[in-house]
Structures are given as structure tokens and as C-alpha cells.
Protein backbone atom coordinates (compact mmCIF):
# COMPACT_ATOMS: atom_id res chain seq x y z
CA UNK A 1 84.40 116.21 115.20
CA UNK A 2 86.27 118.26 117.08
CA UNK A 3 86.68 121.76 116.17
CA UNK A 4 90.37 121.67 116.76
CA UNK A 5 92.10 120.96 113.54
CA UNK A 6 93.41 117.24 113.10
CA UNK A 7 96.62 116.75 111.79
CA UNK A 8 97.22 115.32 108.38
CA UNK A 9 97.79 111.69 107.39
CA UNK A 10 101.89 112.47 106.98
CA UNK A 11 102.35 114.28 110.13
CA UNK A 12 100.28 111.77 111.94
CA UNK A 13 102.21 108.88 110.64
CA UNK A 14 105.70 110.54 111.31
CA UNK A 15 104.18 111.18 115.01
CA UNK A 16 103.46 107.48 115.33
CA UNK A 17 107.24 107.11 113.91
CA UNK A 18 108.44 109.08 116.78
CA UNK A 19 106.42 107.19 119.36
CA UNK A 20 102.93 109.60 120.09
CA UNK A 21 99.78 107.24 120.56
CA UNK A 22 96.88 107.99 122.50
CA UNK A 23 97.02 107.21 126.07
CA UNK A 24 92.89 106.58 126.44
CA UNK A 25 89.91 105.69 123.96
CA UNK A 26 87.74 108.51 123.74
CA UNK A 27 84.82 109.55 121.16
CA UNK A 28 86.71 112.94 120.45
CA UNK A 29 90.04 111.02 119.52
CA UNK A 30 90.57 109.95 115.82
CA UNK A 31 92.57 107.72 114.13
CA UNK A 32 93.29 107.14 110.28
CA UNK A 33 91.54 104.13 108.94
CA UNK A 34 93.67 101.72 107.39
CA UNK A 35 91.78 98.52 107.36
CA UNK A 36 92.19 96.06 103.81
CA UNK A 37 88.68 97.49 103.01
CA UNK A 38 89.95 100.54 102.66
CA UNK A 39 92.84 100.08 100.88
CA UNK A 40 91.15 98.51 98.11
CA UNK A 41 88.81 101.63 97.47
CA UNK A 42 92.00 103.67 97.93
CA UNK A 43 90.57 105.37 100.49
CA UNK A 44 93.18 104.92 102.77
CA UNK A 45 93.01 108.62 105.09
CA UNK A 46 89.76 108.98 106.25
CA UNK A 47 89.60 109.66 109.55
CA UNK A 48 87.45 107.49 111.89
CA UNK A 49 86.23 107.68 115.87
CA UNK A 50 88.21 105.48 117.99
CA UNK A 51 84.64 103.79 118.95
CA UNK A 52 84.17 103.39 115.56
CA UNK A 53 87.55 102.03 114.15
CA UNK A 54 87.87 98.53 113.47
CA UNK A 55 90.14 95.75 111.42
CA UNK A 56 89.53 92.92 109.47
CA UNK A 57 92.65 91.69 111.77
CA UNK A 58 93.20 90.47 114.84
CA UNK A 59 93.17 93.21 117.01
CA UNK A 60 96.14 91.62 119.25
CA UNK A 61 98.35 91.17 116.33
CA UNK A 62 101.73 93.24 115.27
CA UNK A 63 100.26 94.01 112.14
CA UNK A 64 96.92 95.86 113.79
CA UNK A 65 99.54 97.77 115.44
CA UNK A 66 101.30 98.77 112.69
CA UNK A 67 98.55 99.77 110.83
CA UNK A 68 97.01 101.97 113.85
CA UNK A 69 97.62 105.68 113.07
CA UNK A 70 96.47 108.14 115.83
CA UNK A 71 95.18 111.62 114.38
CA UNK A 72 96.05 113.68 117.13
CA UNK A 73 94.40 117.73 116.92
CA UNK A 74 97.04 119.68 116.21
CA UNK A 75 96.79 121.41 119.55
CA UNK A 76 97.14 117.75 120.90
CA UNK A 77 100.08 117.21 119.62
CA UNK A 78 101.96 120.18 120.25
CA UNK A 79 101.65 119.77 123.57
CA UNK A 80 103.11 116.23 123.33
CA UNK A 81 106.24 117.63 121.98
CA UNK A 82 106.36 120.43 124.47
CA UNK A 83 105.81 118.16 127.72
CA UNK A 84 107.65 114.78 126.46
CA UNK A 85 110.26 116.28 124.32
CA UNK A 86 110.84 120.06 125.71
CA UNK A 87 110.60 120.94 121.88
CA UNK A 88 108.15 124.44 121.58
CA UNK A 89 106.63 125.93 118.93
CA UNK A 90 106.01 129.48 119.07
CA UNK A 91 103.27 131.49 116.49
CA UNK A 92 103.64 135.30 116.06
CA UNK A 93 102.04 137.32 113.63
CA UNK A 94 103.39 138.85 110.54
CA UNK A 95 102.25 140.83 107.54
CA UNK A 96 101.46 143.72 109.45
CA UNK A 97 103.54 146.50 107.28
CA UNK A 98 102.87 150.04 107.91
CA UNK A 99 99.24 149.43 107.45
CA UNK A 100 97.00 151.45 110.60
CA UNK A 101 94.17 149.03 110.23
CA UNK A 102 94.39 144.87 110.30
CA UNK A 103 93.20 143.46 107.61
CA UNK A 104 91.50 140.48 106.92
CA UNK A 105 94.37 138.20 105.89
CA UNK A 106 96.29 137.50 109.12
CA UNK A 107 99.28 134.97 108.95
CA UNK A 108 101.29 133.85 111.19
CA UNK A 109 105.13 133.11 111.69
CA UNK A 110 106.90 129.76 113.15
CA UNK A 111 109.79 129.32 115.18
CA UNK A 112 110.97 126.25 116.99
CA UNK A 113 112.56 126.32 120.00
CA UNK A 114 114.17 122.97 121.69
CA UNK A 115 115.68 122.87 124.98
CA UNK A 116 119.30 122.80 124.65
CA UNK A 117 120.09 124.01 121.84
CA UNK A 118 120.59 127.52 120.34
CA UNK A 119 117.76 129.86 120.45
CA UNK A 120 116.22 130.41 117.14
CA UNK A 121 117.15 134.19 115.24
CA UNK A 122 114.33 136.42 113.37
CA UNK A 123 115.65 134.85 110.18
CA UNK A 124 115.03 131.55 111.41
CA UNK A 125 111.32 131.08 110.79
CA UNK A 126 109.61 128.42 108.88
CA UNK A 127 107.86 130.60 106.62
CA UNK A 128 104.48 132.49 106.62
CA UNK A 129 101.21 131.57 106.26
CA UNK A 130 97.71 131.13 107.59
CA UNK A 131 97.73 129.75 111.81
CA UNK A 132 96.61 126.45 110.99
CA UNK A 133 98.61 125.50 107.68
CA UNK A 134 102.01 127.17 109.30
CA UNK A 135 101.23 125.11 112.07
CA UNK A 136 101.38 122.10 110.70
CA UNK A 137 104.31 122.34 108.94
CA UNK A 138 105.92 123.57 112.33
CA UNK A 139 104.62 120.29 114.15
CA UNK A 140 106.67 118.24 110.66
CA UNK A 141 109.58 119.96 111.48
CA UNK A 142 109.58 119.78 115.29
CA UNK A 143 108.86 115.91 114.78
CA UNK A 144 111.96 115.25 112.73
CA UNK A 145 113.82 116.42 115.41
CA UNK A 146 112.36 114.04 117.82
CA UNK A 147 115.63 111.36 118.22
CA UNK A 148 113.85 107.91 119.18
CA UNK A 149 115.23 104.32 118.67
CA UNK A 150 112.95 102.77 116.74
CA UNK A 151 110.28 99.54 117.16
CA UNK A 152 111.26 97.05 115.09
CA UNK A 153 110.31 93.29 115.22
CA UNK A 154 111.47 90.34 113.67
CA UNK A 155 109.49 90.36 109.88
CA UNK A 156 108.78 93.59 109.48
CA UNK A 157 109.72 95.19 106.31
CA UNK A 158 111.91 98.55 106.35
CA UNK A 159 114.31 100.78 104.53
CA UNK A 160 118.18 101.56 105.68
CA UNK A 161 119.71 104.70 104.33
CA UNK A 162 122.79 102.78 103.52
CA UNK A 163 121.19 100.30 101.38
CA UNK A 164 120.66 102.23 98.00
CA UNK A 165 119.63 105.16 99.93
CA UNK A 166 117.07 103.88 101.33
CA UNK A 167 114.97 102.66 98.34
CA UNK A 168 115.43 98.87 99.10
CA UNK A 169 113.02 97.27 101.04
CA UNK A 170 114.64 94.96 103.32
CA UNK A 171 113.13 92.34 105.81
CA UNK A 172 113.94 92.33 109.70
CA UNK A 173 115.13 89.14 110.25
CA UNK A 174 117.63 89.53 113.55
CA UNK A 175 117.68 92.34 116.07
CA UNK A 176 120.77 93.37 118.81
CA UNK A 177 120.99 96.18 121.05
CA UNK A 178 122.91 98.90 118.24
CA UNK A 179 122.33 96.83 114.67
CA UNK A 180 119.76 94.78 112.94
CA UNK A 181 120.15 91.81 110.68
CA UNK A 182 118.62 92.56 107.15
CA UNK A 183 117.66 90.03 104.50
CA UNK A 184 116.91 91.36 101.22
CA UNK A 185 118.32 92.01 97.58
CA UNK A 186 121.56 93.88 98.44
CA UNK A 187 122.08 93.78 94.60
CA UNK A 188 119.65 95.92 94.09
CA UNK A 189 117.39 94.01 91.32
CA UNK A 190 120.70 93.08 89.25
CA UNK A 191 121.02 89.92 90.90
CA UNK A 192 118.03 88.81 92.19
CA UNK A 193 119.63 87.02 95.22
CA UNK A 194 118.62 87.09 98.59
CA UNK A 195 121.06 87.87 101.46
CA UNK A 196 121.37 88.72 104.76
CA UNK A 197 123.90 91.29 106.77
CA UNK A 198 123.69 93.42 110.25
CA UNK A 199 123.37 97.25 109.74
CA UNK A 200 123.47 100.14 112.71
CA UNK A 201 119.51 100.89 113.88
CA UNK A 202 120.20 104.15 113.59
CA UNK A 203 120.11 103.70 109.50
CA UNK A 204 116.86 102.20 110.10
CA UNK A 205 113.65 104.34 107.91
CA UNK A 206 110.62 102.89 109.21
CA UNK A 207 108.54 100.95 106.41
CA UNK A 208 104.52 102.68 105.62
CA UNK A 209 102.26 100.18 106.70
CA UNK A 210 100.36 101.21 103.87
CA UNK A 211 102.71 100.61 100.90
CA UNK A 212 102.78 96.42 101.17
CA UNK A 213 99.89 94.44 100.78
């Protein structure tokens, strides 16, 4: 594997959210194996080779697309979100008091900086820890701010944040250019009924692949 760390299963799925996939099969790439197999040994996250990776699906299908999750290095994907989405992540180091001599137990700092927007103070840091761990919860944070439209297709299952804040899993059953048409229990469980109404897309909380059978 490579030696570069790989990001974890959340921050790869939120990348996939926000539209990062690998542009060629290679042996170094990885991607999360999510196959039926798996999920049944509830062994969901282990990471794969791309030359290795297959489905009990048809690989042409919407579903073994929606079940593909790229684990991008972490290096890999900060550079996605610097080049695509002129958002940067910057790494100092801290802890170094009035010490003379550097110790063993360096950590780092995180800032984000996005293009546009206001430049980010001393106070503004996401915390500090070890390069690796501080860096992943930098790449989180720079991902959430990521503003994409998402994919949706007719029969997928999602959330909306305005439909019991987004606990309600709802079924994509029409799609315009600014609102999809949801079908689901708008009762919430107290009525058991199934209906159907158009919501904004920009409510839309993409559904895990993982959580339906």
C-alpha cells in the first residue's frame, strides 16, 4: 500500500458526496469495499486495490456506482480541493513553548484558506494534533465547504433537511432543474401513508449506500 496515508471511510464517502472519483485505475489507488459479501460479515471498510475490487452487481448498474467509494491518500485529495475547488489547507507547527530543544511530540496546526473569502486569523485553527490526524480532520472540514448540486436519480433513497430534519428516508421519484419530487411517509411513522411532494435540491442529504439493504 502506499505509504501515503489513506483517508478514512467518512471522509472518503463525504469526498464522493462532493463529486472526487478517480480519474484512472491504477494498482496504488484504493477504494472501500462495499460488496453484499461484505456487508454481511460487517466488514464493510476494508480497503481494496482497484485491480482487485469487485461486485456481486452489475458493474454498469446505478447501484455499483453508488456503492463505489474511492479512498483517495490524503495527499491525493488535498490537492483535489486545492486545484478543482481553490480551497487550501495549510499545516504549521505548534507546541513549541519556550523549550531550546524539539522534542519528540511534534503537532501540527490547521487553517483553511478558500479563495474568496476572508483570510483565516491565528484563532481560527482547527485544533492541534499529530500531521496526519489534524489533517484529516482539515480535509472534513474543507469538504463541507465544497457547494455541489447533487446526483440524484429517479429511485434512489435520500434524506431532506426539511422533512423531520432529515431523519426520514424518502424515495426520489421526480427530478426538475431546482426541486425534486419525494415519496415517502411525510407523517413521520404516525400515519403510515405514503405520499408524494416536490422539495428544493438544495435540502437534499445524500442517502449511505451502506445503510439499506
Amino acid at each position: 500500500m502506499n505509504q501515503d496515508q489513506l483517508v478514512k471511510f467518512e471522509t472518503a464517502c463525504l469526498a464522493k458526496e462532493k463529486g472526487f472519483s478517480f480519474t484512472f485505475v491504477d494498482d496504488e489507488n484504493y477504494r472501500y469495499g462495499l460488496h453484499s459479501y461484505m456487508q454481511k460479515r460487517n466488514d464493510v471498510t476494508k480497503i481494496y486495490p482497484l485491480s482487485h475490487w469487485t461486485l456481486d452487481i452489475d458493474a454498469n448498474s446505478q447501484q455499483y456506482k453508488d456503492l463505489q467509494i474511492d479512498a483517495p491518500t490524503q495527499t491525493l485529495l488535498r490537492k483535489w480541493l486545492r486545484e478543482v475547488h481553490n480551497i487550501y489547507i495549510e499545516l504549521i507547527i505548534d507546541g513549541w513553548g519556550d523549550d531550546a530543544l524539539v522534542d519528540g511530540c511534534v503537532c501540527y496546526r490547521a487553517f483553511i484558506w478558500e479563495v474568496g473569502k476572508p483570510k483565516p486569523g491565528p484563532a481560527d485553527d482547527l485544533g492541534s494534533h499529530k500531521f496526519e490526524v489534524i489533517l484529516e480532520v482539515a480535509l472534513y472540514q474543507a469538504l463541507n465547504l465544497v457547494n455541489v448540486k447533487p446526483k440524484l436519480y429517479i429511485g434512489q433513497y435520500v434524506f431532506h433537511q426539511d422533512i423531520y430534519d432529515g431523519k426520514e428516508e424518502m424515495k426520489v421519484v421526480g427530478i426538475r432543474e431546482h426541486e425534486v419530487e419525494l415519496e415517502g411517509d411525510y407523517s413521520g411513522g404516525t400515519h403510515c401513508v405514503t405520499q408524494k411532494s416536490w422539495l428544493p435540491i438544495k435540502g437534499i442529504i445524500l442517502k449511505n449506500p451502506l445503510i439499506r439493504n
